[in-house]
C-alpha atoms as a PDB file:
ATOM      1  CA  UNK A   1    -137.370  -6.928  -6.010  1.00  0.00           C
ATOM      2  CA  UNK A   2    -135.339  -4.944  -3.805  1.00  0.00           C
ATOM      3  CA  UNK A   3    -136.145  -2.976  -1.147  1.00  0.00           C
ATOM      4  CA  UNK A   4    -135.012   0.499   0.027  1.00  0.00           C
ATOM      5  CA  UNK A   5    -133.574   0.206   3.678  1.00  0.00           C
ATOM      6  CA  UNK A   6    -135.099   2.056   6.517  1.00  0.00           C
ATOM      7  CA  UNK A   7    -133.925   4.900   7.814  1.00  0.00           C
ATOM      8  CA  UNK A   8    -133.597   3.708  11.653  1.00  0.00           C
ATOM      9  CA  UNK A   9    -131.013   1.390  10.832  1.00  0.00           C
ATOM     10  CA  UNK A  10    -128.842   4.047   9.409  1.00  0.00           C
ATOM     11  CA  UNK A  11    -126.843   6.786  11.071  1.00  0.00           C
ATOM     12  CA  UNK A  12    -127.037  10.018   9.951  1.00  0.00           C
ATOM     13  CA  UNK A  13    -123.558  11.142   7.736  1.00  0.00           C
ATOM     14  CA  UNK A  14    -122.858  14.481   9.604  1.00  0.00           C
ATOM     15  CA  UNK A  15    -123.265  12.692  12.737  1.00  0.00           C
ATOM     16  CA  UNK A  16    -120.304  10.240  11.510  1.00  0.00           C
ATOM     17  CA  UNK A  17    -118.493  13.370  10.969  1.00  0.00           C
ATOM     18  CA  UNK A  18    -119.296  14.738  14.655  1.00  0.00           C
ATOM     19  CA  UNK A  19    -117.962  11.578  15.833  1.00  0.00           C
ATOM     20  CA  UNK A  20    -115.049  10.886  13.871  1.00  0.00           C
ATOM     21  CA  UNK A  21    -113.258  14.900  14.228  1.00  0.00           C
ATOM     22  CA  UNK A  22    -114.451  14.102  18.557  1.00  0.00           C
ATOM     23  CA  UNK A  23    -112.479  10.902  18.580  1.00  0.00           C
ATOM     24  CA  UNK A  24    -109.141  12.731  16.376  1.00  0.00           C
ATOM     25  CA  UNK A  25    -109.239  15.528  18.895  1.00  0.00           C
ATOM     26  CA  UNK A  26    -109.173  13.387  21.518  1.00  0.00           C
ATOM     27  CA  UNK A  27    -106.642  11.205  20.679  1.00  0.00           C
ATOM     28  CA  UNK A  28    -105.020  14.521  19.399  1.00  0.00           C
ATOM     29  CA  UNK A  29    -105.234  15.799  23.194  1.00  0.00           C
ATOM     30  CA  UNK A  30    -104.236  12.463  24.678  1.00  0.00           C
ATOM     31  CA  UNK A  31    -100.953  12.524  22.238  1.00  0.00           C
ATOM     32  CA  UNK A  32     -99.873  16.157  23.077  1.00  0.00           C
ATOM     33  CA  UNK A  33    -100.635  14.938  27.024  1.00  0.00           C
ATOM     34  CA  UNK A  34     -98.499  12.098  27.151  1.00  0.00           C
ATOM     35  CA  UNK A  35     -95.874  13.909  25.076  1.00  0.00           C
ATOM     36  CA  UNK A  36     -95.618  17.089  27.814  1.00  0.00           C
ATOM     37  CA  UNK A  37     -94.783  14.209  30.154  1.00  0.00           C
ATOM     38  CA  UNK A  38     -91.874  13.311  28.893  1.00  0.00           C
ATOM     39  CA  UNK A  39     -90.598  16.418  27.871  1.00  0.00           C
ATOM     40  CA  UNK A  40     -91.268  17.696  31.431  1.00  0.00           C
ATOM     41  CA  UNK A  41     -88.996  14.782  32.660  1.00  0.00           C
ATOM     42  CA  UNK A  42     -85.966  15.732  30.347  1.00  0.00           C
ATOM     43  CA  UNK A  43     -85.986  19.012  31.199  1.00  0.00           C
ATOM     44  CA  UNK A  44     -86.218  18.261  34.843  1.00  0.00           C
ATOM     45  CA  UNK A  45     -83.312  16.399  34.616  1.00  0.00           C
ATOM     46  CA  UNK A  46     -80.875  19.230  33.423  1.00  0.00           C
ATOM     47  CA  UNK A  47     -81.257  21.810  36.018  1.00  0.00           C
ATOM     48  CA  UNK A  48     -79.440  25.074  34.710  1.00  0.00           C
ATOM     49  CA  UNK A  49     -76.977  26.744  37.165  1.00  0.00           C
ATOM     50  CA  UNK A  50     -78.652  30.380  35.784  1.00  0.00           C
ATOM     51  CA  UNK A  51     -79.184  33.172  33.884  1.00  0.00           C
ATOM     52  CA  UNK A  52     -75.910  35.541  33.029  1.00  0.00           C
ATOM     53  CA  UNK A  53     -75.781  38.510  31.039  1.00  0.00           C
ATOM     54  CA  UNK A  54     -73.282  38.507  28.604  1.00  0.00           C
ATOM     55  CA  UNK A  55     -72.516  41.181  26.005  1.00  0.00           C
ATOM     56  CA  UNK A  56     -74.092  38.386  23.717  1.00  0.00           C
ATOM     57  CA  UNK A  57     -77.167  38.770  25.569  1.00  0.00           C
ATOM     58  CA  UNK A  58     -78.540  36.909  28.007  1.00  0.00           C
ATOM     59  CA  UNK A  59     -76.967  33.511  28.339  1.00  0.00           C
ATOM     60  CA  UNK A  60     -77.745  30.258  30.853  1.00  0.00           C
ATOM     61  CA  UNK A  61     -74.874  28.378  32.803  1.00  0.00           C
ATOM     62  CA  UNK A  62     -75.537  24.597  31.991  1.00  0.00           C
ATOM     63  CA  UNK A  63     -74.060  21.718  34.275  1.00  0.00           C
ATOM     64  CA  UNK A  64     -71.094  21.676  32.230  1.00  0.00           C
ATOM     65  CA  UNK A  65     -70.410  25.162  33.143  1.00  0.00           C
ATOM     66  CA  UNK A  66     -70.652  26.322  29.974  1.00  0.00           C
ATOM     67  CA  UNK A  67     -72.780  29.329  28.687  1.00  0.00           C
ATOM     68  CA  UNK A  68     -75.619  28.159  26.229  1.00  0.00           C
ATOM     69  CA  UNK A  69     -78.062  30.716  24.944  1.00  0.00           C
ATOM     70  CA  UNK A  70     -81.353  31.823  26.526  1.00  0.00           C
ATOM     71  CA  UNK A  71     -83.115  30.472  23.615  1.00  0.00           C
ATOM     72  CA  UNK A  72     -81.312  26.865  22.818  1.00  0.00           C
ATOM     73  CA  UNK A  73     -82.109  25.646  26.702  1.00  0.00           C
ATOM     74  CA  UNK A  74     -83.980  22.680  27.427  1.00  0.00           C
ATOM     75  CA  UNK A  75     -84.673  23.362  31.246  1.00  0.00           C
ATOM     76  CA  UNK A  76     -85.288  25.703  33.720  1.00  0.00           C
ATOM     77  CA  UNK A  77     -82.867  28.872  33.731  1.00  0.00           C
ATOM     78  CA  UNK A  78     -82.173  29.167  37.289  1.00  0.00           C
ATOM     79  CA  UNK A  79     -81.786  32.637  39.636  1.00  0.00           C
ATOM     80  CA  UNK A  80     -79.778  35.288  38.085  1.00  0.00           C
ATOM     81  CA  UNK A  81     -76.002  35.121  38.226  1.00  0.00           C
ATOM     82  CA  UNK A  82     -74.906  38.595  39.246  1.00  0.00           C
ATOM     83  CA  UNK A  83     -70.913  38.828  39.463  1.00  0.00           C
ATOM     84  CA  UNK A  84     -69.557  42.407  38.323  1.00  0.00           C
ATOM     85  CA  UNK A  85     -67.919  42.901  35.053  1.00  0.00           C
ATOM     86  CA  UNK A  86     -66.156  41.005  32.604  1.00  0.00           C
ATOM     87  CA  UNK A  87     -67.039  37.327  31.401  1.00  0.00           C
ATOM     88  CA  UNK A  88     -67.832  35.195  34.578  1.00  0.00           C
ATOM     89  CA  UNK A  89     -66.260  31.718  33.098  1.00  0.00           C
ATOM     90  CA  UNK A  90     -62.759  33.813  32.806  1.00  0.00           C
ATOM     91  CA  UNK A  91     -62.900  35.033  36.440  1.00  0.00           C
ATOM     92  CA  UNK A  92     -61.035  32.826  38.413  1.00  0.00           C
ATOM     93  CA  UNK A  93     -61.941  33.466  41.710  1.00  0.00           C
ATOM     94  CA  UNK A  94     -65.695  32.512  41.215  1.00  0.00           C
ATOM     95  CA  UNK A  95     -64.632  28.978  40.206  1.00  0.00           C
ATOM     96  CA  UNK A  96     -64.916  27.177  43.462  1.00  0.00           C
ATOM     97  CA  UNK A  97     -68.821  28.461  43.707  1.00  0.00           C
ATOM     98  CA  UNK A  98     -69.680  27.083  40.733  1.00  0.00           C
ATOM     99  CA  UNK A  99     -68.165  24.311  41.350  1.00  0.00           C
ATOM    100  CA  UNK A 100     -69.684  24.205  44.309  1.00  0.00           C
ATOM    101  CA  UNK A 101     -73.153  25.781  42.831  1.00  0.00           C
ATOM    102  CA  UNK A 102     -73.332  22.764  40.429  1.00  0.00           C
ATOM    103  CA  UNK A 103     -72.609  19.718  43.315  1.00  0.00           C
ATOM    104  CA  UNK A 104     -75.570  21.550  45.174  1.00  0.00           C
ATOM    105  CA  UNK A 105     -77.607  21.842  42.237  1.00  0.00           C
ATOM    106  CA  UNK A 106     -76.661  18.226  41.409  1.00  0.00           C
ATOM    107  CA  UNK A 107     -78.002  16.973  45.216  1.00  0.00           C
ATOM    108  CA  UNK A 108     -81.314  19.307  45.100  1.00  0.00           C
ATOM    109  CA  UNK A 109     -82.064  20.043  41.396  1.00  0.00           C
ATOM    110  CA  UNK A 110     -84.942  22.311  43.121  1.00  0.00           C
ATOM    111  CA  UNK A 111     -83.084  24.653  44.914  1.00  0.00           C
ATOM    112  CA  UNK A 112     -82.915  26.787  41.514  1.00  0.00           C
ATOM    113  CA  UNK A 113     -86.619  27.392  41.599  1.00  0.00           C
ATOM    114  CA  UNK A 114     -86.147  28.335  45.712  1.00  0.00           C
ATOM    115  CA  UNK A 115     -83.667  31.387  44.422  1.00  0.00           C
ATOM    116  CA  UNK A 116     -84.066  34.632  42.845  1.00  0.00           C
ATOM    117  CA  UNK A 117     -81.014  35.964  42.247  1.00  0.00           C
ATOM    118  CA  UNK A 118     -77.383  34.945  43.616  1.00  0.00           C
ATOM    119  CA  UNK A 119     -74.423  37.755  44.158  1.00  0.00           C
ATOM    120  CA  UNK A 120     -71.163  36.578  43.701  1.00  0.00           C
ATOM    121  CA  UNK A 121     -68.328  38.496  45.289  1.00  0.00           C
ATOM    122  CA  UNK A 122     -65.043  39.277  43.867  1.00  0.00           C
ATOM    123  CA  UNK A 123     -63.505  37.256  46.993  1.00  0.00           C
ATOM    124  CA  UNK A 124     -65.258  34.487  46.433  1.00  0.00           C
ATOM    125  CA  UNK A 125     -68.310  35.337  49.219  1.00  0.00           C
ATOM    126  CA  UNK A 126     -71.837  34.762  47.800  1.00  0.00           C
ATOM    127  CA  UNK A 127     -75.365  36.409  48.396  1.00  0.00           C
ATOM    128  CA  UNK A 128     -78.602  34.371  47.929  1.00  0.00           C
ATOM    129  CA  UNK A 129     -82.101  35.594  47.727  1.00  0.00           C
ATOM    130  CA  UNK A 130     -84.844  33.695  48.277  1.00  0.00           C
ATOM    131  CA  UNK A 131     -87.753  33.973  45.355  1.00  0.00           C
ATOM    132  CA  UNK A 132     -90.595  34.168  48.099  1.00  0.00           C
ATOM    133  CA  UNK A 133     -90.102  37.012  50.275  1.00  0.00           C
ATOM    134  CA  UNK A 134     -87.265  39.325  50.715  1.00  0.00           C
ATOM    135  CA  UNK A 135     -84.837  36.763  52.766  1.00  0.00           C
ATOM    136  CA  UNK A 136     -81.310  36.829  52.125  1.00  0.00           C
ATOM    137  CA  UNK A 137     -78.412  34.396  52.900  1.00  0.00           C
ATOM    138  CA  UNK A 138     -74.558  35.287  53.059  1.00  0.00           C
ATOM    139  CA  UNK A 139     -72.335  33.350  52.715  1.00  0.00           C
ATOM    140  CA  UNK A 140     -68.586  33.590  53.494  1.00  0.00           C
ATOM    141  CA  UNK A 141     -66.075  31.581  50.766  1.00  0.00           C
ATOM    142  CA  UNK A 142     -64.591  29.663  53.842  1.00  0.00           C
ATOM    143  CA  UNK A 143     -68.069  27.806  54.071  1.00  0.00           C
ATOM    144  CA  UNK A 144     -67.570  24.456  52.501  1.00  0.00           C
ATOM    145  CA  UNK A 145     -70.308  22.201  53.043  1.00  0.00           C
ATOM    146  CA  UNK A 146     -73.405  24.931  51.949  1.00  0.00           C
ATOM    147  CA  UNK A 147     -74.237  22.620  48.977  1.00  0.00           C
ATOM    148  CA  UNK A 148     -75.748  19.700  51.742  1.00  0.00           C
ATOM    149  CA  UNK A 149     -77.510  22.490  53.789  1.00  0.00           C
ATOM    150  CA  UNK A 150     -78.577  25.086  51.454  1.00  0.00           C
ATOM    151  CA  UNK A 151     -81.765  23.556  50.585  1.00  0.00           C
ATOM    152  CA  UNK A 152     -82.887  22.542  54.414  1.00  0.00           C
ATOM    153  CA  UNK A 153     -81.871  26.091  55.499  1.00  0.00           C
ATOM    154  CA  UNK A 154     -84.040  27.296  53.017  1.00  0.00           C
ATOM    155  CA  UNK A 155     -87.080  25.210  53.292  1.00  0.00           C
ATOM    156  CA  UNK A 156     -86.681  25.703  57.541  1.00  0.00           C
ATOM    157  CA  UNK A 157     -87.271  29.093  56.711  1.00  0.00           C
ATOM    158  CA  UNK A 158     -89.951  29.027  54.865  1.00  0.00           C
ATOM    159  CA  UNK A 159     -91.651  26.360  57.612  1.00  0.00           C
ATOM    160  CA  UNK A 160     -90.898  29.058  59.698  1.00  0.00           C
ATOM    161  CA  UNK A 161     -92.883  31.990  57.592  1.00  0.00           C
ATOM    162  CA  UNK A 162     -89.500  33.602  57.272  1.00  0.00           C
ATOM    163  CA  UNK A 163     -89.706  35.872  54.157  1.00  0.00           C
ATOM    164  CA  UNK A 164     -87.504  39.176  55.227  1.00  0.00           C
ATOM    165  CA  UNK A 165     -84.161  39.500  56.921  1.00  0.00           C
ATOM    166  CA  UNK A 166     -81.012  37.638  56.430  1.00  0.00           C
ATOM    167  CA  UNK A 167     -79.101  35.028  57.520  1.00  0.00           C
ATOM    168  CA  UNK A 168     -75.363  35.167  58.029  1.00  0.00           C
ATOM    169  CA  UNK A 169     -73.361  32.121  57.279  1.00  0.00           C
ATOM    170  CA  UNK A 170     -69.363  32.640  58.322  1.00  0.00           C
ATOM    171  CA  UNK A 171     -67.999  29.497  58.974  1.00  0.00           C
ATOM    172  CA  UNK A 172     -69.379  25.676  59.274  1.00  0.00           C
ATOM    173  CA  UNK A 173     -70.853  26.208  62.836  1.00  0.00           C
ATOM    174  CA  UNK A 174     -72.994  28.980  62.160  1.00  0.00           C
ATOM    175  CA  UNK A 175     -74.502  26.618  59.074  1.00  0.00           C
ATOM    176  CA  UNK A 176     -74.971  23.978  61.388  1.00  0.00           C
ATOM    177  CA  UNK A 177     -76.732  26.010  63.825  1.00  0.00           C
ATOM    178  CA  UNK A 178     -78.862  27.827  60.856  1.00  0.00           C
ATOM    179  CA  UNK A 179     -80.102  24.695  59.443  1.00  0.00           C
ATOM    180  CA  UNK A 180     -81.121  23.253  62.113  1.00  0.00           C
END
């Protein structure tokens, strides 16, 4: 004869079910976790240069200077590129900057988040504006070595509580003197 098995050695079938959907959404969790991580490290790696409007729309300046749209980017867009009219990429004259722009970019691939908005001029001066605040450096084209000191001038400013004014750069003394 047989006998029927007790009930206390038994677990109950919804509870099974409980159990087995708690451990999928964990590991579900865990996956999409681990998966962010990386992704956040790619995309941390290719620092855009910034955001441009284009008659195409808006656009992003990757490190290979080139325009890629808004949409296809895999990392963060930058400040806005403000420049005048016409296509930036055929403008001569703003060349050295972005050559410059992307070496600095290159050597602090934070400095994009530190900037809202960057003014290029049509002879070859640039305007940055700080994201926090209302602080705003000049810069004069003759400046060469900004892409070292950028990122310290900014960050002594904000040490400092310096959100408003500006700060103007004219030749390579006066950006020694500012950053330090």
């Amino acid at each position: 004869m047989q006998s029927e098995p007790t009930e206390e050695g038994k677990a109950n079938p919804p509870a099974r079910i409980f159990l087995l959907i708690g451990g999928l959404l964990a590991f579900t969790g865990g996956l999409i976790i681990v998966l962010s991580s990386f992704t956040g490290t790619f995309t941390q790696r290719g620092a855009c240069l910034g955001i441009v409007a284009t008659n195409d729309g808006w656009m992003v300046l990757d490190q290979s200077l080139t325009l890629v749209p808004y949409k296809d980017v895999q990392c963060r867009p930058g400040p806005l590129l403000r420049y005048g009219e016409g296509e930036l990429l055929d403008r001569p004259e703003f060349r050295p900057f972005l050559n410059r722009w992307k070496e600095a970019v290159a050597l602090h691939p934070q400095l994009p988040d530190r900037l809202s908005e960057i003014e290029l001029r049509r002879n070859g001066d640039a305007v940055f504006f700080a994201s926090e605040g209302r602080l705003r450096i000049e810069l004069e084209a003759g400046v060469r070595t900004w892409p070292h000191t950028l990122l310290p001038l900014l960050q002594a400013a904000e040490a400092k509580g310096w959100n408003r004014g500006f700060v103007d750069l004219k030749d390579e003394d006066a950006l020694l003197i500012q950053a330090r």
